[in-house]
C-alpha atoms as a PDB file:
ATOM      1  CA  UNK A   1      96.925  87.172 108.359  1.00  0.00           C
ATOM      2  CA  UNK A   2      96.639  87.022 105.021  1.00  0.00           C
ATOM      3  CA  UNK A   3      98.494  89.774 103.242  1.00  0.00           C
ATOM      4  CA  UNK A   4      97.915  89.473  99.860  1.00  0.00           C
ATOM      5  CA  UNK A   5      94.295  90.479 100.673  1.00  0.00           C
ATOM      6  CA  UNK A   6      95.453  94.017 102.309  1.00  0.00           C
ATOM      7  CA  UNK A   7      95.665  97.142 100.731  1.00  0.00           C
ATOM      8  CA  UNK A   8      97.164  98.917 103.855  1.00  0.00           C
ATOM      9  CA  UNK A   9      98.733  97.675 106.926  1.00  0.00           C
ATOM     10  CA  UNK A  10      96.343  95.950 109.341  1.00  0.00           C
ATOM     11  CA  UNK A  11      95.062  97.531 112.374  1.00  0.00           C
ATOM     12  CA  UNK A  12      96.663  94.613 114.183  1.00  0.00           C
ATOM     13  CA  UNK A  13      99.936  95.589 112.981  1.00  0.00           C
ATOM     14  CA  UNK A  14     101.991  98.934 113.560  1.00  0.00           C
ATOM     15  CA  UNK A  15     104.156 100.399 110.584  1.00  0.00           C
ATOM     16  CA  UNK A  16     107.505 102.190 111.408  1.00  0.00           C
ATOM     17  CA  UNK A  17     107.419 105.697 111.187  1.00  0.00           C
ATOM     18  CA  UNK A  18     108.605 107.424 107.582  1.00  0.00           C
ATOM     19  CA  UNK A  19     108.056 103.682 106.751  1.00  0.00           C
ATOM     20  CA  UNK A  20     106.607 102.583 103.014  1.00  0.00           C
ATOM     21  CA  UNK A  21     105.174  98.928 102.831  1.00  0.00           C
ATOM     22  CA  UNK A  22     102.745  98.138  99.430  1.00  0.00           C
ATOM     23  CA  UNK A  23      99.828  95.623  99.544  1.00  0.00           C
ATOM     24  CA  UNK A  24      98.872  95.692  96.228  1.00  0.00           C
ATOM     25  CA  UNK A  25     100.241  92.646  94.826  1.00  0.00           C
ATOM     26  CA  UNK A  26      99.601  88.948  94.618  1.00  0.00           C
ATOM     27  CA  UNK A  27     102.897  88.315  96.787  1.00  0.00           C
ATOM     28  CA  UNK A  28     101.440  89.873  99.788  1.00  0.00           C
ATOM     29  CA  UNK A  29     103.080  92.855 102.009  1.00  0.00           C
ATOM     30  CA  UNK A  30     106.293  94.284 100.121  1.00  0.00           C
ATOM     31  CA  UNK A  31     108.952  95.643 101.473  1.00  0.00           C
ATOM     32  CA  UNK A  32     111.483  97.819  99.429  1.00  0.00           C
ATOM     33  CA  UNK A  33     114.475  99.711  99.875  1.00  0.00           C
ATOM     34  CA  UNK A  34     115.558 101.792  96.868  1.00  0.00           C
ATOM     35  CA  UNK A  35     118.307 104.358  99.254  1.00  0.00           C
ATOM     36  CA  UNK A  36     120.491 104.295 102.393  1.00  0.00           C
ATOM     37  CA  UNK A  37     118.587 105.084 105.696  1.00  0.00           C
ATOM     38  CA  UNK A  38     115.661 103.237 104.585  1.00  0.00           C
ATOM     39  CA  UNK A  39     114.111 100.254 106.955  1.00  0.00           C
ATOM     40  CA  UNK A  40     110.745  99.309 106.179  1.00  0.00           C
ATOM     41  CA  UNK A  41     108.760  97.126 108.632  1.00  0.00           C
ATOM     42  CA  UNK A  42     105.631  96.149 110.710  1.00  0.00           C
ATOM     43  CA  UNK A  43     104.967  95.053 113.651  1.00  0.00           C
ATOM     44  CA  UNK A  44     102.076  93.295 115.429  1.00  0.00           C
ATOM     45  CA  UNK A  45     100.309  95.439 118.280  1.00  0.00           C
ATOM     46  CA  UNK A  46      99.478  92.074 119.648  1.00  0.00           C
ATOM     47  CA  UNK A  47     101.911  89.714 121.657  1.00  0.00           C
ATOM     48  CA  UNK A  48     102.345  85.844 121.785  1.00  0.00           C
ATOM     49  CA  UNK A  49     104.015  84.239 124.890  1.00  0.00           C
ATOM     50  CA  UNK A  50     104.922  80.603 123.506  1.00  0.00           C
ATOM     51  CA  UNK A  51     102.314  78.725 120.299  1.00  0.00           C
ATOM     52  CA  UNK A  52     103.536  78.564 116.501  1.00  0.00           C
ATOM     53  CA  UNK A  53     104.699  81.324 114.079  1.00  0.00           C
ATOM     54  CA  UNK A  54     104.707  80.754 110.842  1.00  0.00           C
ATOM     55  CA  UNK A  55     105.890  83.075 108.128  1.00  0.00           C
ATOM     56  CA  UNK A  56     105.519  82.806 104.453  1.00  0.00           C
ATOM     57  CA  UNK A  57     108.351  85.295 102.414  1.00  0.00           C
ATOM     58  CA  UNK A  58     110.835  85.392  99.897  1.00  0.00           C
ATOM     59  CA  UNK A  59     113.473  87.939 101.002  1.00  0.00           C
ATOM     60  CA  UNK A  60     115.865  90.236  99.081  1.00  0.00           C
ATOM     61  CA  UNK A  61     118.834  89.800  97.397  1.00  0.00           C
ATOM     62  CA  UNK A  62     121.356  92.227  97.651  1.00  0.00           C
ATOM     63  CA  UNK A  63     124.904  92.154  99.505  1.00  0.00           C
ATOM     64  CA  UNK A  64     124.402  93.886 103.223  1.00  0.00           C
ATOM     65  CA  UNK A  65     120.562  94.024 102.639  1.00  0.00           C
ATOM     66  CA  UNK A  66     118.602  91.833 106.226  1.00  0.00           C
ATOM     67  CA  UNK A  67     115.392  90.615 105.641  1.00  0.00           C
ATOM     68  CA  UNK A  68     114.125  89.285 109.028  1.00  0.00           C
ATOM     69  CA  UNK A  69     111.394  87.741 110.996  1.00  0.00           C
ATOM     70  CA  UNK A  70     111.887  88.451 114.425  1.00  0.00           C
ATOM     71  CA  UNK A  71     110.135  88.195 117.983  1.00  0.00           C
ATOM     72  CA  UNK A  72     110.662  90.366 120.346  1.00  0.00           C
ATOM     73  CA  UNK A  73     109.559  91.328 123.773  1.00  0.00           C
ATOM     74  CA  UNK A  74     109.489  94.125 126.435  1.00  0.00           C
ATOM     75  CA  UNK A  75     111.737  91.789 128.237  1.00  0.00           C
ATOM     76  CA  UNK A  76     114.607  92.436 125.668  1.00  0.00           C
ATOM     77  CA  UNK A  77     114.039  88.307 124.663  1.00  0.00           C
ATOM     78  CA  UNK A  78     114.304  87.270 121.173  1.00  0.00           C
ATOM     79  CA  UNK A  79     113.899  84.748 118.630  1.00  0.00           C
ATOM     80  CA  UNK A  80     115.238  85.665 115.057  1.00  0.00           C
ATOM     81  CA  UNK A  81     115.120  84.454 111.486  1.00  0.00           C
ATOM     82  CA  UNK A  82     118.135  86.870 109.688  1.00  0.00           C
ATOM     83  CA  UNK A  83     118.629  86.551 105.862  1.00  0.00           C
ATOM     84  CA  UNK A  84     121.762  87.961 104.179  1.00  0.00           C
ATOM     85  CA  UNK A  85     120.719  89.236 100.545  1.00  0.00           C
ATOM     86  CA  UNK A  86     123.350  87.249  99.195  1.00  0.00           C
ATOM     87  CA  UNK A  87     123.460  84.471 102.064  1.00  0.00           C
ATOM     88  CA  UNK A  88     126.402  85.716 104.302  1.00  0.00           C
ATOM     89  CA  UNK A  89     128.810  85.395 101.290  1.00  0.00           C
ATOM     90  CA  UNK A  90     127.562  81.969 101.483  1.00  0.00           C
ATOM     91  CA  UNK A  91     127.450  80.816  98.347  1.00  0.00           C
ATOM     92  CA  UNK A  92     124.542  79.344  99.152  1.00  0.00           C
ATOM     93  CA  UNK A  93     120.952  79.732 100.149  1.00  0.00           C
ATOM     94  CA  UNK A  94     121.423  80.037 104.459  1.00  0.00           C
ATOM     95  CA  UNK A  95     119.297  81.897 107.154  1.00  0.00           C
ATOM     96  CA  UNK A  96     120.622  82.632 110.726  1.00  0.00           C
ATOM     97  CA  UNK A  97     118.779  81.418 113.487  1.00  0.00           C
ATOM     98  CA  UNK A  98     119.367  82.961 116.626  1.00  0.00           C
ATOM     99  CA  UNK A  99     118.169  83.414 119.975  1.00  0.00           C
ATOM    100  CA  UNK A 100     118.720  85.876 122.688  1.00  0.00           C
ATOM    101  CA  UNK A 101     117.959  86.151 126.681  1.00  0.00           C
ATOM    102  CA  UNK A 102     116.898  89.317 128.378  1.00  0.00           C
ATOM    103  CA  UNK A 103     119.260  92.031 125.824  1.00  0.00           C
ATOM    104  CA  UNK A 104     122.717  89.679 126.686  1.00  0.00           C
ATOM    105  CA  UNK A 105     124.295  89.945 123.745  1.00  0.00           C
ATOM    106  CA  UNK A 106     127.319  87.613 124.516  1.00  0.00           C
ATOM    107  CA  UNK A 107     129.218  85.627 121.542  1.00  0.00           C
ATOM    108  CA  UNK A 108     128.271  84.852 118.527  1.00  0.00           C
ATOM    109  CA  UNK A 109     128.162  81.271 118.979  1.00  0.00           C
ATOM    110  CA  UNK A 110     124.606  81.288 119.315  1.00  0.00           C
ATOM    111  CA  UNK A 111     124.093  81.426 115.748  1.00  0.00           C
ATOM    112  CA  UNK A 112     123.005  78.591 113.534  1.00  0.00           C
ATOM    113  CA  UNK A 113     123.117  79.116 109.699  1.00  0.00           C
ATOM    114  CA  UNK A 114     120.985  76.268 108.319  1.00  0.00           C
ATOM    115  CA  UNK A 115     120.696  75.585 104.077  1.00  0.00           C
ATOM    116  CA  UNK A 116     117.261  76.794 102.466  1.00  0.00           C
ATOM    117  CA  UNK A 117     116.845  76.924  98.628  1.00  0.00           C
ATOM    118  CA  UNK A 118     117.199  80.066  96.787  1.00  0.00           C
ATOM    119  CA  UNK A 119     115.603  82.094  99.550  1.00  0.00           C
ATOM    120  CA  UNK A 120     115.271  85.253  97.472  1.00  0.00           C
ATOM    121  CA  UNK A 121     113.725  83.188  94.429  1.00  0.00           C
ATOM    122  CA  UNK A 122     111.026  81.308  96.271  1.00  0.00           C
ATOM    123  CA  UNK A 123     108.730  81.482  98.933  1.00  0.00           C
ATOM    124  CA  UNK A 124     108.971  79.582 102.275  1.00  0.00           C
ATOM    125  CA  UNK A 125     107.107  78.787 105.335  1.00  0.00           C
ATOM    126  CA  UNK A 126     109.512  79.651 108.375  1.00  0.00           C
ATOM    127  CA  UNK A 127     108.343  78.756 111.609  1.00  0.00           C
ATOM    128  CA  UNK A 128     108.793  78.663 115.017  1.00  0.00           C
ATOM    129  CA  UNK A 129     107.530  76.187 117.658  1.00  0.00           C
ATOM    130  CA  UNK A 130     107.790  77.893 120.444  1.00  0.00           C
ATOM    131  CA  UNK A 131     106.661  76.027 124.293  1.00  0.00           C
ATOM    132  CA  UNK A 132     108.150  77.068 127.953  1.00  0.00           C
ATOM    133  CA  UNK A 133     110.642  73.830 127.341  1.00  0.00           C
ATOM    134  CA  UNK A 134     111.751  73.830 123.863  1.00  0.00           C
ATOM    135  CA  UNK A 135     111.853  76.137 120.731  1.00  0.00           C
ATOM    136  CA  UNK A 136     111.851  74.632 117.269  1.00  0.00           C
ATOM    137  CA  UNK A 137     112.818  76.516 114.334  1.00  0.00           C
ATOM    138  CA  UNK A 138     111.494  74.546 110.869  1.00  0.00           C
ATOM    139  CA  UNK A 139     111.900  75.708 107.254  1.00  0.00           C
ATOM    140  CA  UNK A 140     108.586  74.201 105.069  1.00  0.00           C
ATOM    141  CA  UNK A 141     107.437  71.688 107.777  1.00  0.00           C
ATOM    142  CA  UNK A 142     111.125  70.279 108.290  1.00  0.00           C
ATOM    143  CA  UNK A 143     112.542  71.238 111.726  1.00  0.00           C
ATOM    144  CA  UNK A 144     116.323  72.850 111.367  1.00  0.00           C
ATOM    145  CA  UNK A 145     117.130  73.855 114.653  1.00  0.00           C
ATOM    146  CA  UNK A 146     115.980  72.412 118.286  1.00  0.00           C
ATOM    147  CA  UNK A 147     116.980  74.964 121.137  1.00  0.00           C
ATOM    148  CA  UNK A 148     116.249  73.427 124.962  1.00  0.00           C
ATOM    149  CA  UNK A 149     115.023  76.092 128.021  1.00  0.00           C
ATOM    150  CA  UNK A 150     117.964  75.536 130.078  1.00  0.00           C
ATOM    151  CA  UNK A 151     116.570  77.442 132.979  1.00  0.00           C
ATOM    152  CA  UNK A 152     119.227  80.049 132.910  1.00  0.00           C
ATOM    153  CA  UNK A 153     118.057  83.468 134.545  1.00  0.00           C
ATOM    154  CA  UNK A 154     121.662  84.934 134.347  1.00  0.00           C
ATOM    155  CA  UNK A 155     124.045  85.123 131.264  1.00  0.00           C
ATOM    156  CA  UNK A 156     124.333  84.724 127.888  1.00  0.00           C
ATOM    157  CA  UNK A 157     122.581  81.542 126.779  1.00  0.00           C
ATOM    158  CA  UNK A 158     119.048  82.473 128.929  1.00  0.00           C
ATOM    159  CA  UNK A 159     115.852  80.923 126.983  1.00  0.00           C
ATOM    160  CA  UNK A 160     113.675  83.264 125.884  1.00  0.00           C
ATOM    161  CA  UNK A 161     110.281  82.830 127.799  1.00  0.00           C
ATOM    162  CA  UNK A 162     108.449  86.366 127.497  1.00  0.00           C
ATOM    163  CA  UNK A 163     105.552  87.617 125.887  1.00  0.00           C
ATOM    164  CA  UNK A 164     106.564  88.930 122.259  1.00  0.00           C
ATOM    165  CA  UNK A 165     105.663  90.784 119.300  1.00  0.00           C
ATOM    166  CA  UNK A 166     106.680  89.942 115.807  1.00  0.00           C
ATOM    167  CA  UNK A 167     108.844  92.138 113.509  1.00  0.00           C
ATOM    168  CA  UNK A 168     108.787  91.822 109.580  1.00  0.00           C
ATOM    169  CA  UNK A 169     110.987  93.952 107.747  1.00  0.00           C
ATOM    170  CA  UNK A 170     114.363  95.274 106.134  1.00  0.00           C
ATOM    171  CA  UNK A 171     117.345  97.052 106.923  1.00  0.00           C
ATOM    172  CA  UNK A 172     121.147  97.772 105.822  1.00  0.00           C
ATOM    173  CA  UNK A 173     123.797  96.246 107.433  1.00  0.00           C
ATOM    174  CA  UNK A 174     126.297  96.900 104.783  1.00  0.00           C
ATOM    175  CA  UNK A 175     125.782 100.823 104.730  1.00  0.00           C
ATOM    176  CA  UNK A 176     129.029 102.014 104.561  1.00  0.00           C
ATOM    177  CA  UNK A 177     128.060 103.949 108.124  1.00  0.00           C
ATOM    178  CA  UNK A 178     128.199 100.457 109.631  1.00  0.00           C
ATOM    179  CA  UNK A 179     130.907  98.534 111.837  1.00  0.00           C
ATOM    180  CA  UNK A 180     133.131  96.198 110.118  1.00  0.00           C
ATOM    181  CA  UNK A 181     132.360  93.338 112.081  1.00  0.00           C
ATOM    182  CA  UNK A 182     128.389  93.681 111.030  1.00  0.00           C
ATOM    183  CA  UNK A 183     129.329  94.962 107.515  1.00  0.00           C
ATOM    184  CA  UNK A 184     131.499  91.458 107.119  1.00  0.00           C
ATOM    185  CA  UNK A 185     128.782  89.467 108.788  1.00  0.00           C
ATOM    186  CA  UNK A 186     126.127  90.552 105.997  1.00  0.00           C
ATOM    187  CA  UNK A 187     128.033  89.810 103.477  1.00  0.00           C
ATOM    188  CA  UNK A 188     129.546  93.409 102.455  1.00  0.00           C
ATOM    189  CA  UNK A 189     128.796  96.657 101.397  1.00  0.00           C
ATOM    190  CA  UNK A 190     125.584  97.259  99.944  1.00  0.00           C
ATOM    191  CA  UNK A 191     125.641  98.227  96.066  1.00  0.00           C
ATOM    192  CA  UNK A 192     122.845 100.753  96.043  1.00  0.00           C
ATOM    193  CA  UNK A 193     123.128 101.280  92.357  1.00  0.00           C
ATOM    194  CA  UNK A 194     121.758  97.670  91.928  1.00  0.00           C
ATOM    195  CA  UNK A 195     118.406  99.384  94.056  1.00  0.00           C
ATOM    196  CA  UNK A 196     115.522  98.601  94.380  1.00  0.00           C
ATOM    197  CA  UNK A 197     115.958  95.578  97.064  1.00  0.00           C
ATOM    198  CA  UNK A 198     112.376  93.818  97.902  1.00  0.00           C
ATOM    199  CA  UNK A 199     111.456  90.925 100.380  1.00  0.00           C
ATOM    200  CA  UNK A 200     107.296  89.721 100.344  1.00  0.00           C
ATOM    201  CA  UNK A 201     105.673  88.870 102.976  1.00  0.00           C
ATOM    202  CA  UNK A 202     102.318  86.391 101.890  1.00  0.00           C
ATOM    203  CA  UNK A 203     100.581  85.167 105.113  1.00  0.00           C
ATOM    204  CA  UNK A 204     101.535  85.141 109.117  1.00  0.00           C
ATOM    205  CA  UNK A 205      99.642  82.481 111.026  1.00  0.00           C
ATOM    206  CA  UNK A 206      99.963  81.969 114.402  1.00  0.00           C
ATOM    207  CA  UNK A 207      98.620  79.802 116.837  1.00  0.00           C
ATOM    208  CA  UNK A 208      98.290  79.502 120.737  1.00  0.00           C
ATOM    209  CA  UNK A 209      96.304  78.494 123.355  1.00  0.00           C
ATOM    210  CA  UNK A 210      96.797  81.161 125.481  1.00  0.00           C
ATOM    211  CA  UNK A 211      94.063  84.130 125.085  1.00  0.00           C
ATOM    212  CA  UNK A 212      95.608  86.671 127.307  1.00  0.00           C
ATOM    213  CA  UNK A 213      95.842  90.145 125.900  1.00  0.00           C
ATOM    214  CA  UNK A 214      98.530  91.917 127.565  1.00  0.00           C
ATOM    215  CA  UNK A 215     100.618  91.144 130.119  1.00  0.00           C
ATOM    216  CA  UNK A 216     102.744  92.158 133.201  1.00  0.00           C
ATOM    217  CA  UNK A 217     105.703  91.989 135.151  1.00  0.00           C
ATOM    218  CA  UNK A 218     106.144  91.667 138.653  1.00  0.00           C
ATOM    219  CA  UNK A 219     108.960  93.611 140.290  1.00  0.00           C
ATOM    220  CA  UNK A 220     110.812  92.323 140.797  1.00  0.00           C
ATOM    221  CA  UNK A 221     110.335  89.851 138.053  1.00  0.00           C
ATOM    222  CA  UNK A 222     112.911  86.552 137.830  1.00  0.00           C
ATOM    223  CA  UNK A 223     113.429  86.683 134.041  1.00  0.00           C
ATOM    224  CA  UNK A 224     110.765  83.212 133.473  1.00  0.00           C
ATOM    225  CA  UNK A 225     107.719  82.293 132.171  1.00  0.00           C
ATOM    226  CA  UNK A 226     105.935  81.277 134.943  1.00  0.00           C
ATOM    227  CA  UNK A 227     106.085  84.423 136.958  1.00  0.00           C
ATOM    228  CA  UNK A 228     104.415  86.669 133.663  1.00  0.00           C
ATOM    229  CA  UNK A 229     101.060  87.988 135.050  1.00  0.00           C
ATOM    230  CA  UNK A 230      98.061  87.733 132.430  1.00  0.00           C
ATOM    231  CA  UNK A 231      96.569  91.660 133.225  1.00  0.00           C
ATOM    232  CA  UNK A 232      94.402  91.481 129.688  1.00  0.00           C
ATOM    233  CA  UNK A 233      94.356  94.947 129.530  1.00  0.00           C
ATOM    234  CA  UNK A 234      94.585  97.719 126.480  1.00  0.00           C
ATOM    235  CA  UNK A 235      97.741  98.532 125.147  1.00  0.00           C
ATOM    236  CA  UNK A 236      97.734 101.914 123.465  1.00  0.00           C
ATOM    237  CA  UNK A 237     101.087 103.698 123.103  1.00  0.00           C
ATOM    238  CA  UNK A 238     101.501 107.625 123.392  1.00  0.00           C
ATOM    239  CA  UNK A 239     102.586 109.874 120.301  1.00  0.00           C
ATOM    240  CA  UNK A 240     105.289 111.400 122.265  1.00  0.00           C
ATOM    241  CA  UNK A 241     107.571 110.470 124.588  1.00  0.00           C
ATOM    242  CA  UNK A 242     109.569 113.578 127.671  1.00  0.00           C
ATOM    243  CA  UNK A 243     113.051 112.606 128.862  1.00  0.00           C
ATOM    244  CA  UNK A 244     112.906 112.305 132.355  1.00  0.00           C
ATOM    245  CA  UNK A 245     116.144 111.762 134.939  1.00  0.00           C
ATOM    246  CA  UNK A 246     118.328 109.116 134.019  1.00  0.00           C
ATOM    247  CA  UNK A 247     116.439 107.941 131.098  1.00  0.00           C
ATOM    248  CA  UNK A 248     118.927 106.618 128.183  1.00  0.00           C
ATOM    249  CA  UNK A 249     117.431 104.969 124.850  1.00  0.00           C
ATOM    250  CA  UNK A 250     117.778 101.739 125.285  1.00  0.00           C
ATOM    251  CA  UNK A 251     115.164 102.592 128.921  1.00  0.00           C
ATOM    252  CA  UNK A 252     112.988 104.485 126.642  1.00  0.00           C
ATOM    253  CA  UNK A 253     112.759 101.914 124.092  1.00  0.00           C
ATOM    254  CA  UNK A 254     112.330  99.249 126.763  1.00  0.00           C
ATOM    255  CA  UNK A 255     109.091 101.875 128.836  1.00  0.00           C
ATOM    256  CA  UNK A 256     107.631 101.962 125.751  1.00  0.00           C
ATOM    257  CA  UNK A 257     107.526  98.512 124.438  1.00  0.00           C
ATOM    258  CA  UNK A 258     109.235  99.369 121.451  1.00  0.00           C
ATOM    259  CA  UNK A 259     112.509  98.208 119.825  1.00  0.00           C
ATOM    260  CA  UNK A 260     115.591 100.941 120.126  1.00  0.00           C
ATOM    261  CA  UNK A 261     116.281 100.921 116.650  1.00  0.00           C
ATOM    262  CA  UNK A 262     112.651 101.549 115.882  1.00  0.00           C
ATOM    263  CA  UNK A 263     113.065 104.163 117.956  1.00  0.00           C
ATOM    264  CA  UNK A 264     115.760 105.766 116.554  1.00  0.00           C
ATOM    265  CA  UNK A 265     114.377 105.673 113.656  1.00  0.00           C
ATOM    266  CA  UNK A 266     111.225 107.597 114.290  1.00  0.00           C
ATOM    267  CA  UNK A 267     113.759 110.442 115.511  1.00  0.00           C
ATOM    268  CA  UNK A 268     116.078 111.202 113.234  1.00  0.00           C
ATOM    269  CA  UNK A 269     119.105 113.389 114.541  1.00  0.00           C
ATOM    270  CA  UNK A 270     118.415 112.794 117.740  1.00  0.00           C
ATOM    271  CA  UNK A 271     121.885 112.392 120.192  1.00  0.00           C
ATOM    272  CA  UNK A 272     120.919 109.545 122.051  1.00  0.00           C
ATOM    273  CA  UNK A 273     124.624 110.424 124.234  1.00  0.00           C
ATOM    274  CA  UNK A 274     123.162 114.093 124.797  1.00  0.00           C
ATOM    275  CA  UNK A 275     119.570 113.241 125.968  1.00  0.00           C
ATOM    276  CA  UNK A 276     117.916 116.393 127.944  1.00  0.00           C
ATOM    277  CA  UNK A 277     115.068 116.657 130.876  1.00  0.00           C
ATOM    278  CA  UNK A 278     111.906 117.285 128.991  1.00  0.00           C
ATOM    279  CA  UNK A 279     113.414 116.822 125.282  1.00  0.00           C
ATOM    280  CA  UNK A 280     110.156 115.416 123.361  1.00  0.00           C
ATOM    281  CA  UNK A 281     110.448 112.015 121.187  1.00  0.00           C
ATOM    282  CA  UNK A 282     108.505 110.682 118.720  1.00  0.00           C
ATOM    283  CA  UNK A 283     107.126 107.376 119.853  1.00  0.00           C
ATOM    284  CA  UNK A 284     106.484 105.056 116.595  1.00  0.00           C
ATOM    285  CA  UNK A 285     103.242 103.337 116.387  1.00  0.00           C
ATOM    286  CA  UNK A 286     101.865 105.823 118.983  1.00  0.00           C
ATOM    287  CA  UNK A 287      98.213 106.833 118.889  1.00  0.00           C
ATOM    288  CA  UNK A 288      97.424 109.180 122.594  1.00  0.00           C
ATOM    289  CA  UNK A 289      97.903 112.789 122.341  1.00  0.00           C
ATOM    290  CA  UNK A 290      99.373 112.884 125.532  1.00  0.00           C
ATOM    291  CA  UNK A 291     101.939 110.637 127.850  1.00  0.00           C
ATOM    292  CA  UNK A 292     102.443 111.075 131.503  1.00  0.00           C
ATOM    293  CA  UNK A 293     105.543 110.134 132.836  1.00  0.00           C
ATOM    294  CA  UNK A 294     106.500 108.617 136.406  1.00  0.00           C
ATOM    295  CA  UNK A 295     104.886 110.741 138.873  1.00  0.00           C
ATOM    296  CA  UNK A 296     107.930 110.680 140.803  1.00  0.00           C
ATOM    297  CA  UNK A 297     109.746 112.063 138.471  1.00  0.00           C
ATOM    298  CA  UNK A 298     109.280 115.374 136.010  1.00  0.00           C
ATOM    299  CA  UNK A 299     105.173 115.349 135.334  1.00  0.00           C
ATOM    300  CA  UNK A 300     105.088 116.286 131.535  1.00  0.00           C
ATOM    301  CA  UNK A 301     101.456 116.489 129.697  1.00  0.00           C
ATOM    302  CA  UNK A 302     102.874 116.627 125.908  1.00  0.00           C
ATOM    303  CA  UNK A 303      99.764 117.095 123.650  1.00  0.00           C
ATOM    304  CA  UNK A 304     101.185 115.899 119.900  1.00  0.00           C
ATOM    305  CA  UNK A 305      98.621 115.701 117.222  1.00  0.00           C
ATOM    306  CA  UNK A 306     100.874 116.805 114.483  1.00  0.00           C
ATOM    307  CA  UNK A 307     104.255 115.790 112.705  1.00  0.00           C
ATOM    308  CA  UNK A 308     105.863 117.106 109.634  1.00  0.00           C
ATOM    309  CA  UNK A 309     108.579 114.751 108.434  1.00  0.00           C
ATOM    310  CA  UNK A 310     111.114 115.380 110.662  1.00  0.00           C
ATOM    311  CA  UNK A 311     111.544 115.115 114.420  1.00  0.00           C
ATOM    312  CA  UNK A 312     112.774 118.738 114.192  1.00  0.00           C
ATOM    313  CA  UNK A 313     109.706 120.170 113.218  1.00  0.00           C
ATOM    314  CA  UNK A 314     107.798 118.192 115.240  1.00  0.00           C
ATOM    315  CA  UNK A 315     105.321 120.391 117.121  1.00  0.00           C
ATOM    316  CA  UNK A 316     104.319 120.717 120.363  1.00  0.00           C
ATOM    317  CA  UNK A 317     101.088 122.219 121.379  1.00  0.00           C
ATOM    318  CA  UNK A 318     101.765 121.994 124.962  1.00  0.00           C
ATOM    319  CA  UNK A 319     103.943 121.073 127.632  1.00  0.00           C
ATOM    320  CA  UNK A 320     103.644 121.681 131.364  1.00  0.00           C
ATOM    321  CA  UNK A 321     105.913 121.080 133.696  1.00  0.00           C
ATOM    322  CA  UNK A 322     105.524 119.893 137.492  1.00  0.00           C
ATOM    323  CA  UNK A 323     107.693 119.276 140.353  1.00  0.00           C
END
C-alpha cells in the first residue's frame, strides 16, 4: 500500500473513531497529535498469519509521544515496533522491539531497544520476518533482532503464532493521566506546548503465501499455529456492541476483534468497572446496523445508523430485548 497515493484511508484499512489521519502529502499517511486525548491510527481489516511486513515511517519527536507499528491478533498475540519521541531518554536514535504471547504481560525483559539513526528525521523500512519457527525484526534490510518459537503454550515468553492485523498510529504515554512506570518508560511528560507531534507513514508491503481470508479457532484452541482453521469467510464488524452477563472490556474487545484501547477510545466516559446488561457501545471500524449477541445469553437487535460525537448522544433507534 502505497500511501502517498491516498487521499483518504483505504477501504482495506479501518480508522479509529474521532480519529484524523491526512493523505495529502508526498510523505504518505500523517499522523498528528496537536492535544491530550488524541490517538490517531489505522488499522488493516485484513489479517496476516506469518509472511513479511514491512513499514516505511519517520515517527515523532516529542518526550512521551509512541509512534508504533504493531501486529495484533484476536488471540491477544503481538509483535511491536514502539518509538519514544525522544528515544526513551536515550540519547540516541532506539526503537523497542517486543513481543507478546496470548495477552501475558509478564516482565519487561522481553524488550530489545536496538540503535536506528535519527528516527524522527528520516525514513526507514522496518520489517518483520515473520514464519511458525522464527521472527526476525530488521531495520533497512539489516536484521536487529532474531526471536525463536519456543513452543511455549503457557506463560510469559509464548511465540506469537496467530493470525494478525497491523496497527499504525500514535498515542501519549507521557500524559500526565498516566502511571509513572509508563510515563518514565517514554521518556517523560509530554510538553504539549511544543504541539503539533507528526509520524508519516509512506508505503506498507506485505507478503505471504498464505491466501486465506479469515480465520477460526477451535474450542478449545491450544494457543499454536497449526491448529488455526482457514474458514475464508467475510469479516464485517457491527456498529454497536449490548453488554451481556459477565462481559468485561478486555472480552468485548477480544468478541469483537478489536484492540481494548481502541475500544475505549470509541467510548469516551464509559466505566469499564461499572459495565451494565444491555448498555450499548460503540464498536470502532463497525459497518452493520445491527449485532446479535450469544443466543444464550440476553438477545439484543441494536439498530445504530447514527452518532454525534460522543458516546452519550449516541442514538439508538431500537433495542429489543429477549429472554
Amino acid at each position: 500500500m502505497d500511501f502517498t497515493r491516498q487521499t483518504t484511508t483505504p477501504p482495506d484499512w479501518i480508522l479509529a473513531d474521532y480519529a484524523k489521519v491526512d493523505y495529502a502529502y508526498s510523505n504518505g499517511a500523517n499522523f498528528t497529535i496537536t492535544k491530550r486525548h488524541e490517538a490517531p491510527y489505522i488499522w488493516s481489516r485484513f489479517y496476516v498469519h506469518f509472511g513479511r511486513i514491512e513499514v516505511v515511517m519517520k515517527v515523532a519527536s516529542g518526550g512521551g509521544i509512541i509512534t508504533g507499528a504493531v501486529m495484533m491478533s484476536d488471540d491477544l498475540d503481538e509483535i511491536d515496533w514502539e518509538f519514544s519521541g525522544n528515544n526513551f531518554g536515550q540519547g540516541r536514535g532506539s526503537v523497542l522491539t517486543n513481543y507478546f504471547g496470548k495477552g501475558q504481560i509478564g516482565w519487561s525483559d522481553r524488550g530489545v531497544y536496538p540503535a536506528v539513526d535519527a528516527p524522527q528525521d528520516k525514513f526507514h523500512t522496518y520489517a518483520l520476518d515473520w514464519q511458525p519457527d522464527r521472527l526476525v525484526w530488521s531495520i533497512d534490510g539489516v536484521p536487529v533482532r532474531t526471536l525463536n518459537n519456543n513452543g511455549a503454550t503457557t506463560g510469559s515468553y509464548q511465540y506469537p503464532q496467530t493470525p494478525s492485523r497491523l496497527h499504525l498510529g500514535m498515542w501519549c504515554a507521557g500524559d500526565p493521566d498516566s502511571a509513572q512506570g509508563t510515563v518514565q518508560w517514554a521518556g517523560g511528560y509530554t510538553d504539549f506546548s511544543t504541539a503539533p507531534f507528526s509520524a508519516y507513514v509512506k508505503s506498507v508491503k506485505i507478503t505471504t503465501s498464505n491466501t486465506c481470508s479469515s480465520y477460526k479457532y477451535p474450542y478449545p484452541f491450544d494457543g499454536t499455529y497449526k491448529s488455526v482453521q482457514c474458514s475464508n469467510q467475510t469479516v464485517t464488524l457491527p456498529c454497536a456492541y449490548a453488554v451481556v452477563a459477565g462481559d468485561d472490556g478486555d472480552k468485548i474487545a477480544k468478541k469483537l476483534t478489536v484492540n481494548f484501547d481502541t475500544l475505549k477510545a470509541a467510548n469516551a466516559g464509559v466505566d469499564w468497572d461499572k459495565l451494565l446488561i444491555g448498555q450499548v457501545l460503540v464498536v470502532p471500524g463497525g459497518t452493520l446496523d445491527y449485532f446479535f449477541t450469544n443466543p444464550n445469553d440476553h438477545h439484543i437487535n441494536v439498530y445504530c445508523t447514527d452518532f454525534s460525537e460522543h458516546n452519550d448522544d449516541f442514538i439508538q433507534h431500537s433495542a429489543q430485548h429477549f429472554n
